[in-house]
PDB file of N, CA and C in Angstrom:
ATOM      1  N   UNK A   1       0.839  -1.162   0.000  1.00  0.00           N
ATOM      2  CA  UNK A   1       0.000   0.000   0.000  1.00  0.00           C
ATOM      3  C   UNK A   1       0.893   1.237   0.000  1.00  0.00           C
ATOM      4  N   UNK A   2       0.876   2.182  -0.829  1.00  0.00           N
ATOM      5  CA  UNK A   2       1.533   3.568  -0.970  1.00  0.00           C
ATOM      6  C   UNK A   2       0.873   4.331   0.004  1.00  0.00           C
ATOM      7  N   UNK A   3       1.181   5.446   0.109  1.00  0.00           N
ATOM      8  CA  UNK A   3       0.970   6.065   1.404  1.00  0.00           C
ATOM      9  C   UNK A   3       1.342   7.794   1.176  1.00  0.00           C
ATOM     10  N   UNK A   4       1.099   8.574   1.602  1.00  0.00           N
ATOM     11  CA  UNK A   4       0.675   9.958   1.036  1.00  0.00           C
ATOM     12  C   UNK A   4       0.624  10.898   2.095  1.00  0.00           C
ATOM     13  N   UNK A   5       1.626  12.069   1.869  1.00  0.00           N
ATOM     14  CA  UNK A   5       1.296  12.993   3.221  1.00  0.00           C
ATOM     15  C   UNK A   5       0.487  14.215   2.756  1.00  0.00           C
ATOM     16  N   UNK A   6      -0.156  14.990   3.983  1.00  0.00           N
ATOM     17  CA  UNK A   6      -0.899  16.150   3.443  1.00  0.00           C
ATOM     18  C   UNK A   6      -1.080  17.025   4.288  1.00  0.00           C
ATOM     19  N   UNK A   7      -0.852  18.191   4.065  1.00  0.00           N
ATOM     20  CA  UNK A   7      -0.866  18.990   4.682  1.00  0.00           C
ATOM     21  C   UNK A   7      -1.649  20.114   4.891  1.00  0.00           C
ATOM     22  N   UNK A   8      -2.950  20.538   6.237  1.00  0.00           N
ATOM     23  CA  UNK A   8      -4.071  20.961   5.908  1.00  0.00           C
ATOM     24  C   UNK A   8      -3.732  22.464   6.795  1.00  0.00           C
ATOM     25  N   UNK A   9      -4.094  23.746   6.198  1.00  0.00           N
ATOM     26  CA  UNK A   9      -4.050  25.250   6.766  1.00  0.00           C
ATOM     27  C   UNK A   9      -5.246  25.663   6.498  1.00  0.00           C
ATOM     28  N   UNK A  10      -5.435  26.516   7.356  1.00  0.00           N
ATOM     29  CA  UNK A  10      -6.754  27.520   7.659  1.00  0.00           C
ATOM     30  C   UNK A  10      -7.871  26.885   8.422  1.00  0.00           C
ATOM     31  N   UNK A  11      -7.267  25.813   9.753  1.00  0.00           N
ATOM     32  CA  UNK A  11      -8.211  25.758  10.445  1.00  0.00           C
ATOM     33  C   UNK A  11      -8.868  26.991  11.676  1.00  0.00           C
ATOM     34  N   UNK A  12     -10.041  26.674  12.302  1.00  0.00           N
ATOM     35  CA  UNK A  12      -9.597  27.589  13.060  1.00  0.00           C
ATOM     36  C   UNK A  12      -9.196  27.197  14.553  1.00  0.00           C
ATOM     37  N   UNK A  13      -8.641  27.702  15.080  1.00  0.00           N
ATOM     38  CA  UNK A  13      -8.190  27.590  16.462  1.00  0.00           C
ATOM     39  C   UNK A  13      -8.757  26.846  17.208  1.00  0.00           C
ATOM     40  N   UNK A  14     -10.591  26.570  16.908  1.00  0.00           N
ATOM     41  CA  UNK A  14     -11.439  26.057  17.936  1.00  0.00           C
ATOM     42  C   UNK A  14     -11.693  24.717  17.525  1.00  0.00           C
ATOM     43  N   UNK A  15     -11.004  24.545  16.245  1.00  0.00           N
ATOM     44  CA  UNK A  15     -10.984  23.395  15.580  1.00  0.00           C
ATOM     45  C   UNK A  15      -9.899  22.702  16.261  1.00  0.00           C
ATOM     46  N   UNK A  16      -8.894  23.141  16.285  1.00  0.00           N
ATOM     47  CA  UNK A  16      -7.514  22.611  16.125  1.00  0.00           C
ATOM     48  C   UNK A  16      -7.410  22.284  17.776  1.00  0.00           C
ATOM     49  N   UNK A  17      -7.898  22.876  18.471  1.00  0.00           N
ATOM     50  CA  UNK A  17      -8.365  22.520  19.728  1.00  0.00           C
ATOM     51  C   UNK A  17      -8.858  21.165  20.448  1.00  0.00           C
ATOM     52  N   UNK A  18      -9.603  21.383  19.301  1.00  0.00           N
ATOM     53  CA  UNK A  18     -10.836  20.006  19.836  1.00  0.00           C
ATOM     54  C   UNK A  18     -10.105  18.787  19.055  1.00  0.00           C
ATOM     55  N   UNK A  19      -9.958  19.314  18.094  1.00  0.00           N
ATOM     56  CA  UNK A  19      -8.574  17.730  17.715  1.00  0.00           C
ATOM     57  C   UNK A  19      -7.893  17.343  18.305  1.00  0.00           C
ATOM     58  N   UNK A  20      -6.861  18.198  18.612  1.00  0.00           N
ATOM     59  CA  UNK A  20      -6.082  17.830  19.885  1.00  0.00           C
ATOM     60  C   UNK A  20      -6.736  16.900  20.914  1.00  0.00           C
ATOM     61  N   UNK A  21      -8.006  17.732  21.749  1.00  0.00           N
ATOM     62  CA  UNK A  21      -8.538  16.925  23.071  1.00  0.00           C
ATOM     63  C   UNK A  21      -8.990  15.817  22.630  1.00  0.00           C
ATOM     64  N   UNK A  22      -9.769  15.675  21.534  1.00  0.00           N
ATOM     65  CA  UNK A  22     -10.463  14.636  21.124  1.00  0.00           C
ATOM     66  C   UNK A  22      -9.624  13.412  20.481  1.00  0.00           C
ATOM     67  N   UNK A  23      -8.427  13.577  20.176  1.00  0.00           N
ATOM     68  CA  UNK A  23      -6.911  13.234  19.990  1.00  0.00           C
ATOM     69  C   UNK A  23      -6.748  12.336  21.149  1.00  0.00           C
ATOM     70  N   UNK A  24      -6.506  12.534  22.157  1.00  0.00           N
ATOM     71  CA  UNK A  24      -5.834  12.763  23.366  1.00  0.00           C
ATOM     72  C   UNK A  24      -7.145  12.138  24.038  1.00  0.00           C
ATOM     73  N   UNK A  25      -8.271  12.274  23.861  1.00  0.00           N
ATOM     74  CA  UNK A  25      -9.280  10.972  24.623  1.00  0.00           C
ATOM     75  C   UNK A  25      -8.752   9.535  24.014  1.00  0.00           C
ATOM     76  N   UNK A  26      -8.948   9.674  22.925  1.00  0.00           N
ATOM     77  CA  UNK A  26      -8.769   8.610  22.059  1.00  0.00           C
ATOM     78  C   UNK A  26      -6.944   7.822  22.155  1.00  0.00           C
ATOM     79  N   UNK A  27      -6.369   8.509  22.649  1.00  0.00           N
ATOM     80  CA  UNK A  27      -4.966   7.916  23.249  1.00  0.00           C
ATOM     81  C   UNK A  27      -4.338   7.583  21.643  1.00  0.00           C
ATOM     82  N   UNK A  28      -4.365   8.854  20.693  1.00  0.00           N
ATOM     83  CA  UNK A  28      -3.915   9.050  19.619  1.00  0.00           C
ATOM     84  C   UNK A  28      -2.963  10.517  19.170  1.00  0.00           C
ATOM     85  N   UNK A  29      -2.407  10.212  18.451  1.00  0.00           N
ATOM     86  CA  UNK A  29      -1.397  11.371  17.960  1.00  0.00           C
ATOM     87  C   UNK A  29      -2.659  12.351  17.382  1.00  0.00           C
ATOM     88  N   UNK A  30      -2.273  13.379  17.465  1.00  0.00           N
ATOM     89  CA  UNK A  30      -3.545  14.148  16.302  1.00  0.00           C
ATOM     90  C   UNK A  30      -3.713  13.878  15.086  1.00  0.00           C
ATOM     91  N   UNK A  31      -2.196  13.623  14.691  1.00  0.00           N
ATOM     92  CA  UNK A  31      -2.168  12.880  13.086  1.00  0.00           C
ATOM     93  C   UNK A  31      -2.770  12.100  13.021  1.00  0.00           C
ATOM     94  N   UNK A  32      -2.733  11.161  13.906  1.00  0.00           N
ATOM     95  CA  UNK A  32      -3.378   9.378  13.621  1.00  0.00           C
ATOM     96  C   UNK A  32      -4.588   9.537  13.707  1.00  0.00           C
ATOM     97  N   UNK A  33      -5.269  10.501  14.326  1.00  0.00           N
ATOM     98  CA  UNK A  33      -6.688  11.117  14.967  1.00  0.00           C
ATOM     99  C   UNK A  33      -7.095  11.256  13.754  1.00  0.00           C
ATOM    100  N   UNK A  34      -6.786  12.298  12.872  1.00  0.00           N
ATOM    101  CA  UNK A  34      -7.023  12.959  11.657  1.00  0.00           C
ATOM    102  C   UNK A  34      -6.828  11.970  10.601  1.00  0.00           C
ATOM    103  N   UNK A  35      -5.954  11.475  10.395  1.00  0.00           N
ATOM    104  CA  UNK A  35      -5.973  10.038  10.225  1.00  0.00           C
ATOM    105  C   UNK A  35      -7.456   8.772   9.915  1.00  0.00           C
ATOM    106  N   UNK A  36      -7.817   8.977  10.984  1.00  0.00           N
ATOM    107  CA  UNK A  36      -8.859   8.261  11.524  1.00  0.00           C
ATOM    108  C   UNK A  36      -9.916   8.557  10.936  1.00  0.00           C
ATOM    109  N   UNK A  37     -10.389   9.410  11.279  1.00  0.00           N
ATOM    110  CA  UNK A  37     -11.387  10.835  10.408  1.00  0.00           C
ATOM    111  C   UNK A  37     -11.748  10.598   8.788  1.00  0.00           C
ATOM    112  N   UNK A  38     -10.548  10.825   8.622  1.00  0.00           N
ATOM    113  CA  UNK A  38     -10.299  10.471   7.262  1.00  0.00           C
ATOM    114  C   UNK A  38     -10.314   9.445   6.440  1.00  0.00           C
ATOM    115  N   UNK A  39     -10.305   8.557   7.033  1.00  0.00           N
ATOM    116  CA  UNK A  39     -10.260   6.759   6.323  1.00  0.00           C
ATOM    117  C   UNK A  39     -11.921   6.632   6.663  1.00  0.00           C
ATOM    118  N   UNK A  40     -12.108   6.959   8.074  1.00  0.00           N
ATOM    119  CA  UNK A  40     -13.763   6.789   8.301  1.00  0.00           C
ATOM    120  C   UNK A  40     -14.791   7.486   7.220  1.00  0.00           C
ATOM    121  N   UNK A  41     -14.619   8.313   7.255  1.00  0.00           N
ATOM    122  CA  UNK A  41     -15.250   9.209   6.465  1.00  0.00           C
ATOM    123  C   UNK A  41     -15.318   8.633   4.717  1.00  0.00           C
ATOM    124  N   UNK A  42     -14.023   8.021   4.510  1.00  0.00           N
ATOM    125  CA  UNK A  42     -13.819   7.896   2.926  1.00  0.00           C
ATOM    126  C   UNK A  42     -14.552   6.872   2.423  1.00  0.00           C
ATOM    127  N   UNK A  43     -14.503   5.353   3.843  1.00  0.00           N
ATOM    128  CA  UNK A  43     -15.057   4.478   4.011  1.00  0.00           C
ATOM    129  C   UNK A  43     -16.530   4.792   3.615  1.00  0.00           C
ATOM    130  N   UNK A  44     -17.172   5.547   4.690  1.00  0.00           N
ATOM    131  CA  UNK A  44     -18.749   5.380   4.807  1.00  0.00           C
ATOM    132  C   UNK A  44     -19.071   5.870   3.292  1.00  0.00           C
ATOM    133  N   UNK A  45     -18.007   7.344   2.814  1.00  0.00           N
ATOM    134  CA  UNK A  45     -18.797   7.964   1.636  1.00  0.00           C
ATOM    135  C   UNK A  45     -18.822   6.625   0.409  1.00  0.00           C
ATOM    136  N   UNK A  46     -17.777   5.723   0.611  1.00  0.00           N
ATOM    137  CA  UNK A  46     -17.392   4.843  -0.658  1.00  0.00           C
ATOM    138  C   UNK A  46     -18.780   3.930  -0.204  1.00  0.00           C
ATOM    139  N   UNK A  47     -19.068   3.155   0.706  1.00  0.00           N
ATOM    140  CA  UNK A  47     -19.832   2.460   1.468  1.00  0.00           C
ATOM    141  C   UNK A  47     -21.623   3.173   0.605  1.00  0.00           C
ATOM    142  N   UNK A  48     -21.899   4.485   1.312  1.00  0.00           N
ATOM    143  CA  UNK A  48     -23.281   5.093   0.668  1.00  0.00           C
ATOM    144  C   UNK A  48     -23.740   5.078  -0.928  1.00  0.00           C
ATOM    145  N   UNK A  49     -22.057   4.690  -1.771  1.00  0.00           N
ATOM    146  CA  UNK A  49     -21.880   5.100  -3.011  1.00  0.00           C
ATOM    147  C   UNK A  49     -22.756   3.777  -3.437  1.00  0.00           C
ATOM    148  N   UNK A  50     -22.104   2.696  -2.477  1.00  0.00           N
ATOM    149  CA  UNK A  50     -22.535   1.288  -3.367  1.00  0.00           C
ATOM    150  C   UNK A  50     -23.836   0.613  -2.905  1.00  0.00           C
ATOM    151  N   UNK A  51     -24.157   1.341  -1.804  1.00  0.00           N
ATOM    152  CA  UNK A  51     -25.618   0.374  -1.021  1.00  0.00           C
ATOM    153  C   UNK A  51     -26.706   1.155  -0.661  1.00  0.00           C
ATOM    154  N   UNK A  52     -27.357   0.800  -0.488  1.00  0.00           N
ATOM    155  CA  UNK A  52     -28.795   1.524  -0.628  1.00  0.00           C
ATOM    156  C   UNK A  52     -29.118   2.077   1.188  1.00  0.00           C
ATOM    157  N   UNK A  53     -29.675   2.660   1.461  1.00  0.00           N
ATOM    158  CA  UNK A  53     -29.748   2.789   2.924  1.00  0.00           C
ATOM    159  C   UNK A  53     -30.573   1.796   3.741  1.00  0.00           C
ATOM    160  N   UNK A  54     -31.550   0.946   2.902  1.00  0.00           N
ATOM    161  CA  UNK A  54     -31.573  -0.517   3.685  1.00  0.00           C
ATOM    162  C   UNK A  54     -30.408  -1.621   3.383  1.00  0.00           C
ATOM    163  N   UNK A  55     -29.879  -1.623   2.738  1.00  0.00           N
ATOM    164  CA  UNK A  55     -28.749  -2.539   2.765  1.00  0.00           C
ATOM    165  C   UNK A  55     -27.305  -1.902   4.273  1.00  0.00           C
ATOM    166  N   UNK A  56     -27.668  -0.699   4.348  1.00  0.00           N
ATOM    167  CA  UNK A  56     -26.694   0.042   5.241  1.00  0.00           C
ATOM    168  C   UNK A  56     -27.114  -0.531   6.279  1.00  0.00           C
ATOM    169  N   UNK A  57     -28.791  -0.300   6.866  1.00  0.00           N
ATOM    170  CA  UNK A  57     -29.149  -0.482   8.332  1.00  0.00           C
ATOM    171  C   UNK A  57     -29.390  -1.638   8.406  1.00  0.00           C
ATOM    172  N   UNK A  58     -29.676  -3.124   7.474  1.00  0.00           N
ATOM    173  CA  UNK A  58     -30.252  -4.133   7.985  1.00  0.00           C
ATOM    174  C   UNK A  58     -29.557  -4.487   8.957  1.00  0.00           C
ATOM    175  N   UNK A  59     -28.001  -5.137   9.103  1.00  0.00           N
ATOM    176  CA  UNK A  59     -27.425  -5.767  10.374  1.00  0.00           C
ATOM    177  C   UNK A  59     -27.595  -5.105  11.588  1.00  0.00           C
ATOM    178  N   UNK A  60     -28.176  -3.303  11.360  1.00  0.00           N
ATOM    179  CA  UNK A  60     -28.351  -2.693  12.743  1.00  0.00           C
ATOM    180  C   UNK A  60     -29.537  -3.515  13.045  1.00  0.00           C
ATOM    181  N   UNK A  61     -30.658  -3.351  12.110  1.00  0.00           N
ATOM    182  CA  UNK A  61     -32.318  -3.499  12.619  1.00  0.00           C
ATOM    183  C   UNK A  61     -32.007  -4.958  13.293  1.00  0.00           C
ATOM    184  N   UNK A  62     -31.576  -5.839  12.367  1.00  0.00           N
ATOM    185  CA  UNK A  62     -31.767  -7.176  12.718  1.00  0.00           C
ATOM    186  C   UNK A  62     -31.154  -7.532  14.379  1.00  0.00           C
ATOM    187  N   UNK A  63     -30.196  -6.746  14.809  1.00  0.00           N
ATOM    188  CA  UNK A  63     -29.071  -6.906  15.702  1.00  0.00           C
ATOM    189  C   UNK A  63     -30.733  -6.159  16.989  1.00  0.00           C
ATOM    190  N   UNK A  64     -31.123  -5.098  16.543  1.00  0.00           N
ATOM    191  CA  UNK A  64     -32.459  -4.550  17.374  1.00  0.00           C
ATOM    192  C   UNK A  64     -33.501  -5.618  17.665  1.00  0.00           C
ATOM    193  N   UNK A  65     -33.861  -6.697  16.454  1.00  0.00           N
ATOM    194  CA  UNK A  65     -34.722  -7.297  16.752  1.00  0.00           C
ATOM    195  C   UNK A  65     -34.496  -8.438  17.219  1.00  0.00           C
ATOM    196  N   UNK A  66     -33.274  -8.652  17.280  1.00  0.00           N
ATOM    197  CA  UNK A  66     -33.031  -9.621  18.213  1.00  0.00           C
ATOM    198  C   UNK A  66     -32.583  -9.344  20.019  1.00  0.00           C
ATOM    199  N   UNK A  67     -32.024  -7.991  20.205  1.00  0.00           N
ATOM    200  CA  UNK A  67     -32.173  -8.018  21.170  1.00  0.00           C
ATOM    201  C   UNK A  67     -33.772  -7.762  22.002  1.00  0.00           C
ATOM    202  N   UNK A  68     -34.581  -7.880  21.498  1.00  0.00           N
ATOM    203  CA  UNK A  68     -35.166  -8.135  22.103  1.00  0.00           C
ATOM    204  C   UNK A  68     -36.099  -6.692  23.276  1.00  0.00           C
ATOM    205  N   UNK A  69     -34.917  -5.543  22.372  1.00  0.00           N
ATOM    206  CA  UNK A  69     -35.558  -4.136  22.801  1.00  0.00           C
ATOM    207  C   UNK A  69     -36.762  -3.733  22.826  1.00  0.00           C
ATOM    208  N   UNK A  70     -37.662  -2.514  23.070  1.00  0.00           N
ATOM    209  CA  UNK A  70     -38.806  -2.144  22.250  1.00  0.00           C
ATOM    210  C   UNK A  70     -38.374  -0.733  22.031  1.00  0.00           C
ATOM    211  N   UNK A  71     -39.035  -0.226  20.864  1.00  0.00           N
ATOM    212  CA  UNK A  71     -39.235   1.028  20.531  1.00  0.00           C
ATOM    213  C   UNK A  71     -39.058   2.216  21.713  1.00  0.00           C
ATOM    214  N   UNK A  72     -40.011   1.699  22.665  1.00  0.00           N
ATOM    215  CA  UNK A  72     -39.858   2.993  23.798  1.00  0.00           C
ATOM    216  C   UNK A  72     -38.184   2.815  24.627  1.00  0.00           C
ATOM    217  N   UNK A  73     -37.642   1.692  24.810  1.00  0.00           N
ATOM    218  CA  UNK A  73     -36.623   1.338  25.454  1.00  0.00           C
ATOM    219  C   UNK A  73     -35.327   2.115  24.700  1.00  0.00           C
ATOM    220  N   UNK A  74     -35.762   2.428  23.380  1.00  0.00           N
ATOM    221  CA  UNK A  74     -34.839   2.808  22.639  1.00  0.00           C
ATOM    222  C   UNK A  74     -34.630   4.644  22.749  1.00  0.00           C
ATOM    223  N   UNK A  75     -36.182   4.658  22.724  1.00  0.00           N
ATOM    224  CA  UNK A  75     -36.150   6.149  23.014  1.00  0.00           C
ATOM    225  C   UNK A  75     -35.955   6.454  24.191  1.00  0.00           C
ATOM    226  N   UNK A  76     -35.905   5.590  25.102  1.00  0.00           N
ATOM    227  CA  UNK A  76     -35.537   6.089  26.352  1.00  0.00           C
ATOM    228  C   UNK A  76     -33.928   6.850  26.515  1.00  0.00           C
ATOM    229  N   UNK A  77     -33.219   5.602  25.961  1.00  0.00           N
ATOM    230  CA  UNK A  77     -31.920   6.126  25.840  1.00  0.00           C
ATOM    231  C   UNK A  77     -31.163   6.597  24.980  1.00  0.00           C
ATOM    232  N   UNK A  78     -31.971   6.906  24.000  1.00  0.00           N
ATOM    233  CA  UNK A  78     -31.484   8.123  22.752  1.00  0.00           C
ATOM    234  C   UNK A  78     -31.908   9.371  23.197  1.00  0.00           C
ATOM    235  N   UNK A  79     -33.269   9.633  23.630  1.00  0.00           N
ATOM    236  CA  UNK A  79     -33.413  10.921  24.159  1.00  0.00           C
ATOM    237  C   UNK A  79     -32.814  12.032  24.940  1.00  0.00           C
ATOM    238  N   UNK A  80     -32.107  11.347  25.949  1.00  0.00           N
ATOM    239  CA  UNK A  80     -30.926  12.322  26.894  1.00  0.00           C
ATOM    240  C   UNK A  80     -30.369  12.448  26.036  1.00  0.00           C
ATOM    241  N   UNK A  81     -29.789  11.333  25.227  1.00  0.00           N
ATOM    242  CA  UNK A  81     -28.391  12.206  24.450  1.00  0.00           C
ATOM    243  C   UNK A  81     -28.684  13.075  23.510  1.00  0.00           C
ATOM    244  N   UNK A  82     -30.174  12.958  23.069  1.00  0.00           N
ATOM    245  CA  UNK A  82     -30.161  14.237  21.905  1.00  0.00           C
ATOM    246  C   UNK A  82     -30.186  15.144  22.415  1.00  0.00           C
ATOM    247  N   UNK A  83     -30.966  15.498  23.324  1.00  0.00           N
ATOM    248  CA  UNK A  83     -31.190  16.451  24.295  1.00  0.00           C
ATOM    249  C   UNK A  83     -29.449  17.035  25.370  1.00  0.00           C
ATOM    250  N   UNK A  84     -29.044  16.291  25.495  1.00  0.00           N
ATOM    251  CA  UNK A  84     -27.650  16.904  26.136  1.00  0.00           C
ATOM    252  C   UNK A  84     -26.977  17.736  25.257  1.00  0.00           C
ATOM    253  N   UNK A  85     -26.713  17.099  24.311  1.00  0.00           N
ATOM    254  CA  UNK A  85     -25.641  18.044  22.903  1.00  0.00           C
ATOM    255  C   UNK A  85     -26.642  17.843  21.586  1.00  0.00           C
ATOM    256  N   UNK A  86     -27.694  18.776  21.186  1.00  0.00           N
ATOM    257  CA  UNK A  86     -28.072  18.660  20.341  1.00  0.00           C
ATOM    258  C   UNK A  86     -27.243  18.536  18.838  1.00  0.00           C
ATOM    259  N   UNK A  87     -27.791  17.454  17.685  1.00  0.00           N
ATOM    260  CA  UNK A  87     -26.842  17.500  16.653  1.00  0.00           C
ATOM    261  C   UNK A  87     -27.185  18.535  15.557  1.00  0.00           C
ATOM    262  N   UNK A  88     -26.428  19.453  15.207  1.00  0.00           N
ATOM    263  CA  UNK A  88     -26.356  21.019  13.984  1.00  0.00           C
ATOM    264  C   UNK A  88     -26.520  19.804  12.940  1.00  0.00           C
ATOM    265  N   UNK A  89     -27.423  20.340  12.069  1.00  0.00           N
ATOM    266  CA  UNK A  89     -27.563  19.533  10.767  1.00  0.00           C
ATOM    267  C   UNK A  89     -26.224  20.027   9.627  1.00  0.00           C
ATOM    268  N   UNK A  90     -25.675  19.162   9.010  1.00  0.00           N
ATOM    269  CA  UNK A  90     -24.622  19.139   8.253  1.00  0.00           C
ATOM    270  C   UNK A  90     -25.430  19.986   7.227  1.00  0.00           C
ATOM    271  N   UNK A  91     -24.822  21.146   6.581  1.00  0.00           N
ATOM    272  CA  UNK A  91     -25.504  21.396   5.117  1.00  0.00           C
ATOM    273  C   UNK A  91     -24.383  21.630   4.536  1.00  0.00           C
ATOM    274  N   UNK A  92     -24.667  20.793   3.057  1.00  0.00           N
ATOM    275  CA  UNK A  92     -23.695  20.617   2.100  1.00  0.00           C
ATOM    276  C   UNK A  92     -23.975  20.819   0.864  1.00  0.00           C
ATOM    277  N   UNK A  93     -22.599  21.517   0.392  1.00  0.00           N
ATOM    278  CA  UNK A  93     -22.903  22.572  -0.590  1.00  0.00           C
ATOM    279  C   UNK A  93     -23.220  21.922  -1.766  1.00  0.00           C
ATOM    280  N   UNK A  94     -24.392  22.487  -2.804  1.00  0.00           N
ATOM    281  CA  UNK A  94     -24.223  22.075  -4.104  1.00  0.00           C
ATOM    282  C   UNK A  94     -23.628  21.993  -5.116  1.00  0.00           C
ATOM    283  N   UNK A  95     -23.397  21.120  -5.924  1.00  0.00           N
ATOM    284  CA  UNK A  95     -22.637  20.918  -6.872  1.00  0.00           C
ATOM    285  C   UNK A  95     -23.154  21.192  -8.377  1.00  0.00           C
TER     286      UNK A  95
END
């Protein structure tokens, strides 16, 4: 496998911040962090390219219906967390 360096400017400060910490939870270099980010990200986009979004969630649903959860059990414990740090919707630019 070849391998490729790159070099990224004009973050901002509050960025470069939270990489670091979020770096540093993760018991990673920032590089390897960013790193990380980056392969994930390339993954899922290559991943959305080839499968449909039920082919994405079945092993989740199926993995749900076997444990044996219910619907409300689920919202029980998704709800705090939306509610703690609400998620900013991504908007992405047109092409």
């Amino acid at each position: 496998m070849s391998t490729a360096s790159i070099q990224i400017s004009g973050l901002r400060r509050q960025t470069i911040m939270s990489l670091k910490s979020q770096a540093k939870a993760q018991g990673l270099s920032v590089e390897g962090y960013a790193k990380e980010i980056i392969e994930t990200e390339m993954s899922i986009s290559e991943m959305a390219r080839r499968k449909t979004i039920d082919e994405v969630f079945a092993p989740v649903q199926q993995q749900f219906r076997e444990s044996g959860m219910s619907e409300a059990d689920l919202d029980r414990l998704v709800y705090p967390a939306r509610h703690d740090r609400p998620v900013k919707p991504v908007r992405r630019k047109k092409r």
